[in-house]
PDB file of N, CA and C in Angstrom:
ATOM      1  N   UNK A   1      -3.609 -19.888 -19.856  1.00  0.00           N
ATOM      2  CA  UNK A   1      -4.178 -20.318 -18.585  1.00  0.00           C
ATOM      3  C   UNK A   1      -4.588 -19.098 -17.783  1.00  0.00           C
ATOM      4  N   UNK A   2      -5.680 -18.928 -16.942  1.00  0.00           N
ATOM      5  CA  UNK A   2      -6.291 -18.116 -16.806  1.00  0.00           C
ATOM      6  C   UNK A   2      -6.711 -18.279 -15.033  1.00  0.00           C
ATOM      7  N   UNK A   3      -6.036 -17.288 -13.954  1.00  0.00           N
ATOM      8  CA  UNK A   3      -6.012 -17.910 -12.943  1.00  0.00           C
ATOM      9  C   UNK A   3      -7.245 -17.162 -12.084  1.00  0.00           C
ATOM     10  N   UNK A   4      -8.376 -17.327 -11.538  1.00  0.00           N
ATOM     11  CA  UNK A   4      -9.435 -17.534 -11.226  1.00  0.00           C
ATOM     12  C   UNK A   4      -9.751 -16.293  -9.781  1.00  0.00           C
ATOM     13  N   UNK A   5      -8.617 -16.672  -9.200  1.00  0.00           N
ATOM     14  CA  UNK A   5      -8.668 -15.372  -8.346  1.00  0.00           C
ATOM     15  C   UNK A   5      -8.070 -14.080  -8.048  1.00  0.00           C
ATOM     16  N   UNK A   6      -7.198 -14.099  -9.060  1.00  0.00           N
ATOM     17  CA  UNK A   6      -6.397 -13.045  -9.714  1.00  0.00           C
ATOM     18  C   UNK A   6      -6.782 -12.359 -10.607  1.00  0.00           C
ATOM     19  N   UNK A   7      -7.416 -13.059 -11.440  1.00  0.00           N
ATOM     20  CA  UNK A   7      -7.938 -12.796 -12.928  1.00  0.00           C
ATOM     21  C   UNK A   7      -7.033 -12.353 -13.813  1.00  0.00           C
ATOM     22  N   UNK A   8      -5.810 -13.215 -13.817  1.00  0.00           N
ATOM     23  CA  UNK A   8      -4.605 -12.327 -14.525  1.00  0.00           C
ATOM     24  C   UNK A   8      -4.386 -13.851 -15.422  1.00  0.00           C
ATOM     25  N   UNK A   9      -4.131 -13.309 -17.114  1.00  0.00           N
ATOM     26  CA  UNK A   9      -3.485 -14.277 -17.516  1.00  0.00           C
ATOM     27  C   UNK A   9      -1.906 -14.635 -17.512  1.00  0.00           C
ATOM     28  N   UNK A  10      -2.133 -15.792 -17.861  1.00  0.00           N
ATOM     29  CA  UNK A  10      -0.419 -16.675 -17.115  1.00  0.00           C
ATOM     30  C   UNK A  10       0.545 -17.259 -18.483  1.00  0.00           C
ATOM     31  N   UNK A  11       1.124 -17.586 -18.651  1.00  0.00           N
ATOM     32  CA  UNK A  11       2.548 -17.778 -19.912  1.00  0.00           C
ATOM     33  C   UNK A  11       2.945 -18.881 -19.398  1.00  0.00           C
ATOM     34  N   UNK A  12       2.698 -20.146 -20.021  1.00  0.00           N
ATOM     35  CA  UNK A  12       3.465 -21.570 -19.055  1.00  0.00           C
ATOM     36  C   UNK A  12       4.818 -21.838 -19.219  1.00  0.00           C
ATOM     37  N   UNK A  13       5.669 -20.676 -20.050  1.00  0.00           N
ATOM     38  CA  UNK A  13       6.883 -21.027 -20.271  1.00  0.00           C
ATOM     39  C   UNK A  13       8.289 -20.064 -19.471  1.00  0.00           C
ATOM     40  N   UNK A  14       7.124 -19.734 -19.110  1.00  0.00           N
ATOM     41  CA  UNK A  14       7.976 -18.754 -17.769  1.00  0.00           C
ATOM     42  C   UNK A  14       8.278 -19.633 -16.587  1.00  0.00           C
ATOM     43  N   UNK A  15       9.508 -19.344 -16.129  1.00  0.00           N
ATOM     44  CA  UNK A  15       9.843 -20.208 -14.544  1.00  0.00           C
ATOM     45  C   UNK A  15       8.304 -19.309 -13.259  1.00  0.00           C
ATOM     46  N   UNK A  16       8.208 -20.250 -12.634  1.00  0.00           N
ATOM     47  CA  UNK A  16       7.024 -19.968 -11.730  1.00  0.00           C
ATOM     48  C   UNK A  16       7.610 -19.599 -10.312  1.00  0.00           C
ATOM     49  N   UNK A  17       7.094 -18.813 -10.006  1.00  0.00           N
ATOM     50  CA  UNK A  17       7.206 -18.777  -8.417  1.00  0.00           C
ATOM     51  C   UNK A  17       6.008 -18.686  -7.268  1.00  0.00           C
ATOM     52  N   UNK A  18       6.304 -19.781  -6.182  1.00  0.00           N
ATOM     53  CA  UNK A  18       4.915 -19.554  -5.322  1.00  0.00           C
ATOM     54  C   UNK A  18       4.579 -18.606  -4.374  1.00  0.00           C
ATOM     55  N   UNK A  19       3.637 -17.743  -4.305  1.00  0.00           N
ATOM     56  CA  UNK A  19       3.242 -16.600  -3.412  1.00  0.00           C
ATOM     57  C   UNK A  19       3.350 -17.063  -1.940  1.00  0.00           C
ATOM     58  N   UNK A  20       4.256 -16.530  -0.867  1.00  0.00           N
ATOM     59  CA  UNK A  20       3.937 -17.519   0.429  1.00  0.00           C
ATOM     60  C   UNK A  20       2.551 -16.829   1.285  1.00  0.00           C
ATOM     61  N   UNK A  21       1.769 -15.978   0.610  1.00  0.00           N
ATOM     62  CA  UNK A  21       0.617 -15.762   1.411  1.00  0.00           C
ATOM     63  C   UNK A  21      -0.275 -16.273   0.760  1.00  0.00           C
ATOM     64  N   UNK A  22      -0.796 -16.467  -0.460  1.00  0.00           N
ATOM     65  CA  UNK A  22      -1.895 -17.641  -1.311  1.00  0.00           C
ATOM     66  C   UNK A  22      -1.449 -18.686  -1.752  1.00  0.00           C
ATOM     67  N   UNK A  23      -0.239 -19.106  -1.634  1.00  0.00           N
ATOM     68  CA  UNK A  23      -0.183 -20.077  -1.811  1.00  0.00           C
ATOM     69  C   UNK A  23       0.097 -20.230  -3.610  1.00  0.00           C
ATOM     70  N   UNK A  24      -0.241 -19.497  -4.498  1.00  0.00           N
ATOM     71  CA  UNK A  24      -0.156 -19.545  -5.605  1.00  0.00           C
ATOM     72  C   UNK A  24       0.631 -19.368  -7.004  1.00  0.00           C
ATOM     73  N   UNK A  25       0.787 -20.187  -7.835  1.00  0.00           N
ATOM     74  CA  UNK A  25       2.207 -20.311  -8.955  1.00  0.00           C
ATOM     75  C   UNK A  25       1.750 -19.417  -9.489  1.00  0.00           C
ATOM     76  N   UNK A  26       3.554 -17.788  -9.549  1.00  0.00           N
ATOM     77  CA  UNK A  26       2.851 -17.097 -10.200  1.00  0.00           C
ATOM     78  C   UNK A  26       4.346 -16.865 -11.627  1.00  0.00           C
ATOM     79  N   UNK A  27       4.333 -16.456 -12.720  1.00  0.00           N
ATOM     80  CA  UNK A  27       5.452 -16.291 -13.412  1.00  0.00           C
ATOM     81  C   UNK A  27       6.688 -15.654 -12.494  1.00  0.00           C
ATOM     82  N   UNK A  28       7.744 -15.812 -13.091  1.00  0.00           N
ATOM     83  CA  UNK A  28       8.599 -14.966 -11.853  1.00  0.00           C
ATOM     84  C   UNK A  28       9.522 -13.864 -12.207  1.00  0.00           C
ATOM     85  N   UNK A  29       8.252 -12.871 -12.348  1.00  0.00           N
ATOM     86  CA  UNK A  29       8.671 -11.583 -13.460  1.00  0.00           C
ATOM     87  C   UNK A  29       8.366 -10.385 -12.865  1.00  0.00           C
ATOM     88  N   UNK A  30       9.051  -9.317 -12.704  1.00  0.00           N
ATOM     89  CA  UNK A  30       8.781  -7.837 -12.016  1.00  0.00           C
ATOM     90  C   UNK A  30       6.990  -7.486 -12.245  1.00  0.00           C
ATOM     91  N   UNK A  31       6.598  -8.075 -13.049  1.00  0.00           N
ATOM     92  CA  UNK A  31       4.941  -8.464 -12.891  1.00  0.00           C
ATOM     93  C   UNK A  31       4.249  -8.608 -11.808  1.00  0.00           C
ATOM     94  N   UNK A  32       4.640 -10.055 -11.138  1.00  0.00           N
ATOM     95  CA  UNK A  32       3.385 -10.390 -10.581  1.00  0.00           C
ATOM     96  C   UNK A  32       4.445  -9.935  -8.795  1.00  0.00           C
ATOM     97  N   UNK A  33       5.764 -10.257  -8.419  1.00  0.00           N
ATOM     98  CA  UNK A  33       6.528 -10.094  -7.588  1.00  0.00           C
ATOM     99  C   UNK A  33       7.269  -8.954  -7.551  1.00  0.00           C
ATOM    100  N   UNK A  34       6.991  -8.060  -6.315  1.00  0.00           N
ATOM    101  CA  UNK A  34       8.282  -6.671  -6.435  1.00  0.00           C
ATOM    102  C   UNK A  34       9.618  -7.065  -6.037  1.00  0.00           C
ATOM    103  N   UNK A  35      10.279  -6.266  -6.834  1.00  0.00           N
ATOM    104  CA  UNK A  35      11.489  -6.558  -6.270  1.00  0.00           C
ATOM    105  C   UNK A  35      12.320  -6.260  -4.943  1.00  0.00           C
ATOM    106  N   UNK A  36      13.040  -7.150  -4.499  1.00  0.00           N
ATOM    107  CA  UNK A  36      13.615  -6.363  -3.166  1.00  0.00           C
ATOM    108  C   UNK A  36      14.663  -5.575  -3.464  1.00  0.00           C
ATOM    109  N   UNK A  37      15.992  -4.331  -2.690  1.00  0.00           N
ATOM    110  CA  UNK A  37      16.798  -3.756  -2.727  1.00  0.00           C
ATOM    111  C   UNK A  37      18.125  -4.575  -3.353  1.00  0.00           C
ATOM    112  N   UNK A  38      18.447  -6.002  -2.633  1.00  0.00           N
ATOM    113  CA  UNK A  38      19.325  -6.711  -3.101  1.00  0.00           C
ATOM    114  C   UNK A  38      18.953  -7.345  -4.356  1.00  0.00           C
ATOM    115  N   UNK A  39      18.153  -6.952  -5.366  1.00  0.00           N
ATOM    116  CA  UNK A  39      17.715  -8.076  -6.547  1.00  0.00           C
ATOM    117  C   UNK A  39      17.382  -9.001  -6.830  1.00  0.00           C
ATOM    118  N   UNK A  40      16.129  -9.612  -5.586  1.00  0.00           N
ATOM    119  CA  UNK A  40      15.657 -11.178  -5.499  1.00  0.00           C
ATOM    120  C   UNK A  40      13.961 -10.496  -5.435  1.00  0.00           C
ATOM    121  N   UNK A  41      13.193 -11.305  -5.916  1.00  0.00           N
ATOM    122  CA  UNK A  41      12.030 -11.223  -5.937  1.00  0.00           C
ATOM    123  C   UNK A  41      11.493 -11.330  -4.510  1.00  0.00           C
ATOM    124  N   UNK A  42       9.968 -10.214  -4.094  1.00  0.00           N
ATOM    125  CA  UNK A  42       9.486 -10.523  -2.916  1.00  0.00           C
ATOM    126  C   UNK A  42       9.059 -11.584  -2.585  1.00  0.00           C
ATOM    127  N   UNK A  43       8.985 -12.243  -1.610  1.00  0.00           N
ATOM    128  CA  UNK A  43       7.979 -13.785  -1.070  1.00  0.00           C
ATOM    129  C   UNK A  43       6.110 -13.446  -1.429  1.00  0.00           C
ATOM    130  N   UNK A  44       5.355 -11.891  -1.125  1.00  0.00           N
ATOM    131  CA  UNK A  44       3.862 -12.104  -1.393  1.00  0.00           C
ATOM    132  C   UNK A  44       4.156 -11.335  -2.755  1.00  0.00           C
ATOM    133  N   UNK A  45       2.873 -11.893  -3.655  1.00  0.00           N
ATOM    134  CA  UNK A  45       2.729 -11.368  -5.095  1.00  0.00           C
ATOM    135  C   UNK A  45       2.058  -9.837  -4.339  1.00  0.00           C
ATOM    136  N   UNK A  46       2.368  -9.220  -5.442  1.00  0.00           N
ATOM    137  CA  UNK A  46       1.531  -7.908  -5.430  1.00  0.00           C
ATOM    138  C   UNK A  46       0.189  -7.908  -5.719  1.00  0.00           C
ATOM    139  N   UNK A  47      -0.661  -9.123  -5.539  1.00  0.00           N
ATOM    140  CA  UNK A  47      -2.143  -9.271  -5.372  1.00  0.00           C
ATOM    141  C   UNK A  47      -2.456  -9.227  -3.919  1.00  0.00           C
ATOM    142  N   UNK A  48      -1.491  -9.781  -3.119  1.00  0.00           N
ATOM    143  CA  UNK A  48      -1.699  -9.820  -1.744  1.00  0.00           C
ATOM    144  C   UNK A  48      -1.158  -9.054  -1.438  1.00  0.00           C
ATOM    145  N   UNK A  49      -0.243  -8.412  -1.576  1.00  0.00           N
ATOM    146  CA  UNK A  49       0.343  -6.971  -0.827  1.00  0.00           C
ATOM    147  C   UNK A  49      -0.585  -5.994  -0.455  1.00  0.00           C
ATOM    148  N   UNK A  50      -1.593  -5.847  -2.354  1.00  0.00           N
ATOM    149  CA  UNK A  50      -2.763  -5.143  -1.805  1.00  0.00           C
ATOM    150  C   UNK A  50      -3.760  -4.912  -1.373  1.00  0.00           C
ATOM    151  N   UNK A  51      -4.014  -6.261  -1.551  1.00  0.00           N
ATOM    152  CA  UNK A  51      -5.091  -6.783  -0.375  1.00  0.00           C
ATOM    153  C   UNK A  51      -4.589  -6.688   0.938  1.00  0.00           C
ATOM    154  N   UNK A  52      -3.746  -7.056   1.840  1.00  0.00           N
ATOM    155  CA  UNK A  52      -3.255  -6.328   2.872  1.00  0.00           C
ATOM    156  C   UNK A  52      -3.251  -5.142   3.429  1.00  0.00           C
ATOM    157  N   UNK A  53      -3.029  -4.144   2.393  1.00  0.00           N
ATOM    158  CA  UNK A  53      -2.712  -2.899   2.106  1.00  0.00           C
ATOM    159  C   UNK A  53      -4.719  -2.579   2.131  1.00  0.00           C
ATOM    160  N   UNK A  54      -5.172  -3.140   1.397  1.00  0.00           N
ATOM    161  CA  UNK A  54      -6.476  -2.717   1.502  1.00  0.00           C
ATOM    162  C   UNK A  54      -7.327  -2.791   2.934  1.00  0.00           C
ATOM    163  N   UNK A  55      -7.076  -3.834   3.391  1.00  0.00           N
ATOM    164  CA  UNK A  55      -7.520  -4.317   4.766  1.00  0.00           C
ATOM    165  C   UNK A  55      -6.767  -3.306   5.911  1.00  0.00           C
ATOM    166  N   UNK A  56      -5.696  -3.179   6.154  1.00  0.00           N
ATOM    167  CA  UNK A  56      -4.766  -2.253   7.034  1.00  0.00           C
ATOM    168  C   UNK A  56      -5.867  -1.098   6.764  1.00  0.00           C
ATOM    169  N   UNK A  57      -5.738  -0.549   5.529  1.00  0.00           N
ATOM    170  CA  UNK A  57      -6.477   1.284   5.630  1.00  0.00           C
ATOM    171  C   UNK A  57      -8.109   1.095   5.908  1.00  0.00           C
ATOM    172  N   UNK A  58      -8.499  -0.038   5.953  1.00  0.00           N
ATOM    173  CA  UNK A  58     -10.187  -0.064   6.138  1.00  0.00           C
ATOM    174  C   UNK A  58     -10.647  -0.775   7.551  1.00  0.00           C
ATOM    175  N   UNK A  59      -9.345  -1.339   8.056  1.00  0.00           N
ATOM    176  CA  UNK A  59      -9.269  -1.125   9.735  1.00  0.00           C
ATOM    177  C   UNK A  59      -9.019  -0.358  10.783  1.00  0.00           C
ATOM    178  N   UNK A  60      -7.648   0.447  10.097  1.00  0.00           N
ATOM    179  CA  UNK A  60      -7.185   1.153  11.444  1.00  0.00           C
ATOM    180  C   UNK A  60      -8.246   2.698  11.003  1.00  0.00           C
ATOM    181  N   UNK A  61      -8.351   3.878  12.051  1.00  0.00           N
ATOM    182  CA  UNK A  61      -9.320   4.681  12.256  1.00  0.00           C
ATOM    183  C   UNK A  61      -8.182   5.947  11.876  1.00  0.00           C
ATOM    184  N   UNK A  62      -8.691   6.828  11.518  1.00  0.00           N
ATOM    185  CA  UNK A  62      -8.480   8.653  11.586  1.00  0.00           C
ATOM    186  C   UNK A  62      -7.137   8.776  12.530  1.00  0.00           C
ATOM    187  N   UNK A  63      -6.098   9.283  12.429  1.00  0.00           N
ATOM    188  CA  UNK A  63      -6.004   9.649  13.578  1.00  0.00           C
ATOM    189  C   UNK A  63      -6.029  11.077  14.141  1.00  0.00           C
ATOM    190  N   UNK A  64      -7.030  11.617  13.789  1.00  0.00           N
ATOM    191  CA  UNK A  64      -7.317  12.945  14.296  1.00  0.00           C
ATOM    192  C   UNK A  64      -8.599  12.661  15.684  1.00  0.00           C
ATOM    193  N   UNK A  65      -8.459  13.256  16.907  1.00  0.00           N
ATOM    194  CA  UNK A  65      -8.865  12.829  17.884  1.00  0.00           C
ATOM    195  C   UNK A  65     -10.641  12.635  17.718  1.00  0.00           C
ATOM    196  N   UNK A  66     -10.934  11.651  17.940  1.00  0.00           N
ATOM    197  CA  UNK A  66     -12.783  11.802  17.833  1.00  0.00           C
ATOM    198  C   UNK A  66     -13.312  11.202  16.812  1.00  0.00           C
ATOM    199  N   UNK A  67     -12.667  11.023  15.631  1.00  0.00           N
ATOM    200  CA  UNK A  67     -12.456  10.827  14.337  1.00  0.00           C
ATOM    201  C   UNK A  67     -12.361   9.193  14.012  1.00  0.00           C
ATOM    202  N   UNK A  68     -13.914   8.117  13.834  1.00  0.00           N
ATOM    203  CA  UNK A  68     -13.850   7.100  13.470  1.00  0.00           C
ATOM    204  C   UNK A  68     -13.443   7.004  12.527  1.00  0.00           C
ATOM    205  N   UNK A  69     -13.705   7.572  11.300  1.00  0.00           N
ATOM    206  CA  UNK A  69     -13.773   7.076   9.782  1.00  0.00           C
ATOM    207  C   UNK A  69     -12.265   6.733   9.454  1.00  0.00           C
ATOM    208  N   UNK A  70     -12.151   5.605   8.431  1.00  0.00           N
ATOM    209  CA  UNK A  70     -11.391   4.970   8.367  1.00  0.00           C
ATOM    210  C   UNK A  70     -10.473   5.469   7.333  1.00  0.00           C
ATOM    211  N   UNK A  71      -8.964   5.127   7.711  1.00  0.00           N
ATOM    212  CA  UNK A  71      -8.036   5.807   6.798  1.00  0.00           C
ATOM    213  C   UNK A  71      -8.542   5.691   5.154  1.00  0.00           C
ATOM    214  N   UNK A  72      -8.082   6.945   4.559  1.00  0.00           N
ATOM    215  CA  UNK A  72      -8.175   7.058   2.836  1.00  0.00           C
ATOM    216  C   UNK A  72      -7.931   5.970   2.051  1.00  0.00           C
ATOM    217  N   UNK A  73      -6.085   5.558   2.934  1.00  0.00           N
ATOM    218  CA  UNK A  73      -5.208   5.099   2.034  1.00  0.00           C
ATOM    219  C   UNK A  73      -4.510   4.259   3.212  1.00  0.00           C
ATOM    220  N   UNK A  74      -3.768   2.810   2.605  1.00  0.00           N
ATOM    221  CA  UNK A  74      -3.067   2.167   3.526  1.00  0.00           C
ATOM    222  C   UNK A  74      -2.094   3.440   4.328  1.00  0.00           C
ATOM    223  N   UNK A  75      -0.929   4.267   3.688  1.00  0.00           N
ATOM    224  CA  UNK A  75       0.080   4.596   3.741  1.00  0.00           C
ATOM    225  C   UNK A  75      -0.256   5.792   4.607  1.00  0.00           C
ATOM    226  N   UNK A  76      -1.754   6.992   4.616  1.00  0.00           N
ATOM    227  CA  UNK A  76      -1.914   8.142   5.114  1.00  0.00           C
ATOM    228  C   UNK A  76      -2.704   7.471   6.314  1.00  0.00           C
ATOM    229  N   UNK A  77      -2.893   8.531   7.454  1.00  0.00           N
ATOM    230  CA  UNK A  77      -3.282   8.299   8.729  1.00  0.00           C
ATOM    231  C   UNK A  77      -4.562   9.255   8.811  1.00  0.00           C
ATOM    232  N   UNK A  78      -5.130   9.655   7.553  1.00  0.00           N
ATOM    233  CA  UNK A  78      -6.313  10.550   7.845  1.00  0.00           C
ATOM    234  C   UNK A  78      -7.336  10.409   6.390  1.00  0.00           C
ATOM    235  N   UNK A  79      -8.355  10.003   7.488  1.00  0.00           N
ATOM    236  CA  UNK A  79      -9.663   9.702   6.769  1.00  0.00           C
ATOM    237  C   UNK A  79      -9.646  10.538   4.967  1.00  0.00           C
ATOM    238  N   UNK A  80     -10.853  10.264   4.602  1.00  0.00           N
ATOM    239  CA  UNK A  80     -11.027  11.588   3.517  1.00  0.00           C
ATOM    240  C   UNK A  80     -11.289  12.965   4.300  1.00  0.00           C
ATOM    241  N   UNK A  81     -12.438  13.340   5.188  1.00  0.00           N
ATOM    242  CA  UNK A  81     -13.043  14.392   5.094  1.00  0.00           C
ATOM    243  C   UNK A  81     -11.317  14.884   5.879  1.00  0.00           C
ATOM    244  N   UNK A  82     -10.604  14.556   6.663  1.00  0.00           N
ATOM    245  CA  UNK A  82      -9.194  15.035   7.410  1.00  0.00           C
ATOM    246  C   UNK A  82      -8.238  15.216   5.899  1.00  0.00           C
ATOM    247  N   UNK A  83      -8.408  14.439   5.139  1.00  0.00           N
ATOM    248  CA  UNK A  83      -7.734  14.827   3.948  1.00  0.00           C
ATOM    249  C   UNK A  83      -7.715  16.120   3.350  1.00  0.00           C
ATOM    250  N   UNK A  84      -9.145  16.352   3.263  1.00  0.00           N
ATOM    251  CA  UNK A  84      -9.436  17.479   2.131  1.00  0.00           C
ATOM    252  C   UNK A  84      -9.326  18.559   3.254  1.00  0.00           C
ATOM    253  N   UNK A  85      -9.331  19.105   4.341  1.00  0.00           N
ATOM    254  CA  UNK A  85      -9.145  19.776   4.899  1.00  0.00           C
ATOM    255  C   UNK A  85      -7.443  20.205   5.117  1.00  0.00           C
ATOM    256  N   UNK A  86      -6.657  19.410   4.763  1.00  0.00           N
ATOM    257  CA  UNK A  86      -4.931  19.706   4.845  1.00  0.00           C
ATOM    258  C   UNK A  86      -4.780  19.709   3.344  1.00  0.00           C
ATOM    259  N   UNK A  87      -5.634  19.720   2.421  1.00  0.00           N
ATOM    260  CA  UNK A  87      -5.832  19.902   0.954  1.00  0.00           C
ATOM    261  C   UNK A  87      -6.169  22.280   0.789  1.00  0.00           C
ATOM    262  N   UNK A  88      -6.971  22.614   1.793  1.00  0.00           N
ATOM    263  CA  UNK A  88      -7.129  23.592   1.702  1.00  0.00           C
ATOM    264  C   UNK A  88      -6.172  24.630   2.717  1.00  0.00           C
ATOM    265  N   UNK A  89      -5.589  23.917   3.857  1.00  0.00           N
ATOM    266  CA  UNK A  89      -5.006  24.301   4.773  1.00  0.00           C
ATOM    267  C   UNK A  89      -3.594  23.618   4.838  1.00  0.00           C
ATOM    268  N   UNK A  90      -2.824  23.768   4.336  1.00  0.00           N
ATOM    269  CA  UNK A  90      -2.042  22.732   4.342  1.00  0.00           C
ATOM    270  C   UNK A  90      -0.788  22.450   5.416  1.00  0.00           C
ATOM    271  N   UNK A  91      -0.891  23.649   6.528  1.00  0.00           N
ATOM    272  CA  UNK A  91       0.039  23.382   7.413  1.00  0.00           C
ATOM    273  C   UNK A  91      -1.440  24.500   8.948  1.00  0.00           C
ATOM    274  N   UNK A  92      -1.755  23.110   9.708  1.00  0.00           N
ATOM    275  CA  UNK A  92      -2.716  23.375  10.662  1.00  0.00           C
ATOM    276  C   UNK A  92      -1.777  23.962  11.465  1.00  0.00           C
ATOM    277  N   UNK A  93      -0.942  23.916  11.830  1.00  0.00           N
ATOM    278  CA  UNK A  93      -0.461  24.452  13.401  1.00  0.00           C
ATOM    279  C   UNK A  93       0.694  25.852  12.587  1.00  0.00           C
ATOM    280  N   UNK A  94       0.320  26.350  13.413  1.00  0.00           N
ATOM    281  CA  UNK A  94       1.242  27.629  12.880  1.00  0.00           C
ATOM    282  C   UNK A  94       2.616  27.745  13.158  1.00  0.00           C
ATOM    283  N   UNK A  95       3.926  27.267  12.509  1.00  0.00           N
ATOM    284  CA  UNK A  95       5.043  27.125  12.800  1.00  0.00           C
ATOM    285  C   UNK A  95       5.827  28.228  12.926  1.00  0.00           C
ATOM    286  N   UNK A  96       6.514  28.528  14.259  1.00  0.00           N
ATOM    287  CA  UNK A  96       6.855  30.209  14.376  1.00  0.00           C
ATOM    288  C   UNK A  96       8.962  29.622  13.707  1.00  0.00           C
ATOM    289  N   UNK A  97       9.347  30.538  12.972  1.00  0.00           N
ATOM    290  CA  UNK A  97      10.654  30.237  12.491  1.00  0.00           C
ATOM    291  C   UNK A  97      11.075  30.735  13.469  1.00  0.00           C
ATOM    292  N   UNK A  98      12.655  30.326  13.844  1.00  0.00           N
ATOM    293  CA  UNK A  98      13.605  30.333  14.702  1.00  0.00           C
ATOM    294  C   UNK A  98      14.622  31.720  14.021  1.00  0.00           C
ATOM    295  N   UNK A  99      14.149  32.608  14.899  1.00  0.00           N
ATOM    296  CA  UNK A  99      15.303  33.825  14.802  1.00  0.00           C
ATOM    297  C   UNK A  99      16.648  33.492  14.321  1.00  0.00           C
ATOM    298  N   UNK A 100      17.512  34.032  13.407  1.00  0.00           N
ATOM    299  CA  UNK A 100      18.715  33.897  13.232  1.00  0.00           C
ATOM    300  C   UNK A 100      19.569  34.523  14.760  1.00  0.00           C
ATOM    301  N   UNK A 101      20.567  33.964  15.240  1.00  0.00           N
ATOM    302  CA  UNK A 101      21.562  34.528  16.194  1.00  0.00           C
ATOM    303  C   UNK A 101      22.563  35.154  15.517  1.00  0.00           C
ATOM    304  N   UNK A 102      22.618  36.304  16.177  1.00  0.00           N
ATOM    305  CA  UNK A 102      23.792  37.388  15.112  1.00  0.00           C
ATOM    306  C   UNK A 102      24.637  37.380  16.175  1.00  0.00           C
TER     307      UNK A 102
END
């Protein structure tokens, strides 16, 4: 069986579980659900996590001041071109170390 907006094939002899953000029966296997810390499967499949995840980084903006373009990545807070610039520079502000006290 072959599910249409996933595009993932399915095993009908697996116990099912329903996604509570699509709505959809998915096997109920470290596959399609991550696991939580206590050892129970998440409530959204990891189709919608990243779709979430996709939407979050292609909404929120740069946060370097002035700076529309939209985050890289759900998880980082700076566009590409802010990326590749802490790619060549990798610490912008110049951190002065703290004298030892003798």
């Amino acid at each position: 069986m072959q599910n249409v907006l996933h595009n993932t094939e399915i095993e009908l002899d697996v116990p099912e579980k329903r996604c509570l953000k699509c709505g959809e029966y998915w096997p109920e296997t470290d596959e399609f659900f991550p696991r939580l810390p206590n050892g129970h499967l998440h409530g959204p499949c990891k189709a919608c996590i990243d779709e979430r995840r996709r939407e979050v980084a292609a909404t929120k903006p740069c946060v370097i001041p002035g700076c529309t373009n939209p985050r890289y990545h759900w998880r980082y807070a700076r566009c590409w071109e802010h990326r590749a610039y802490l790619q060549v520079n990798p610490h912008p502000r110049g951190y002065k170390r703290k004298e030892a006290v003798r």
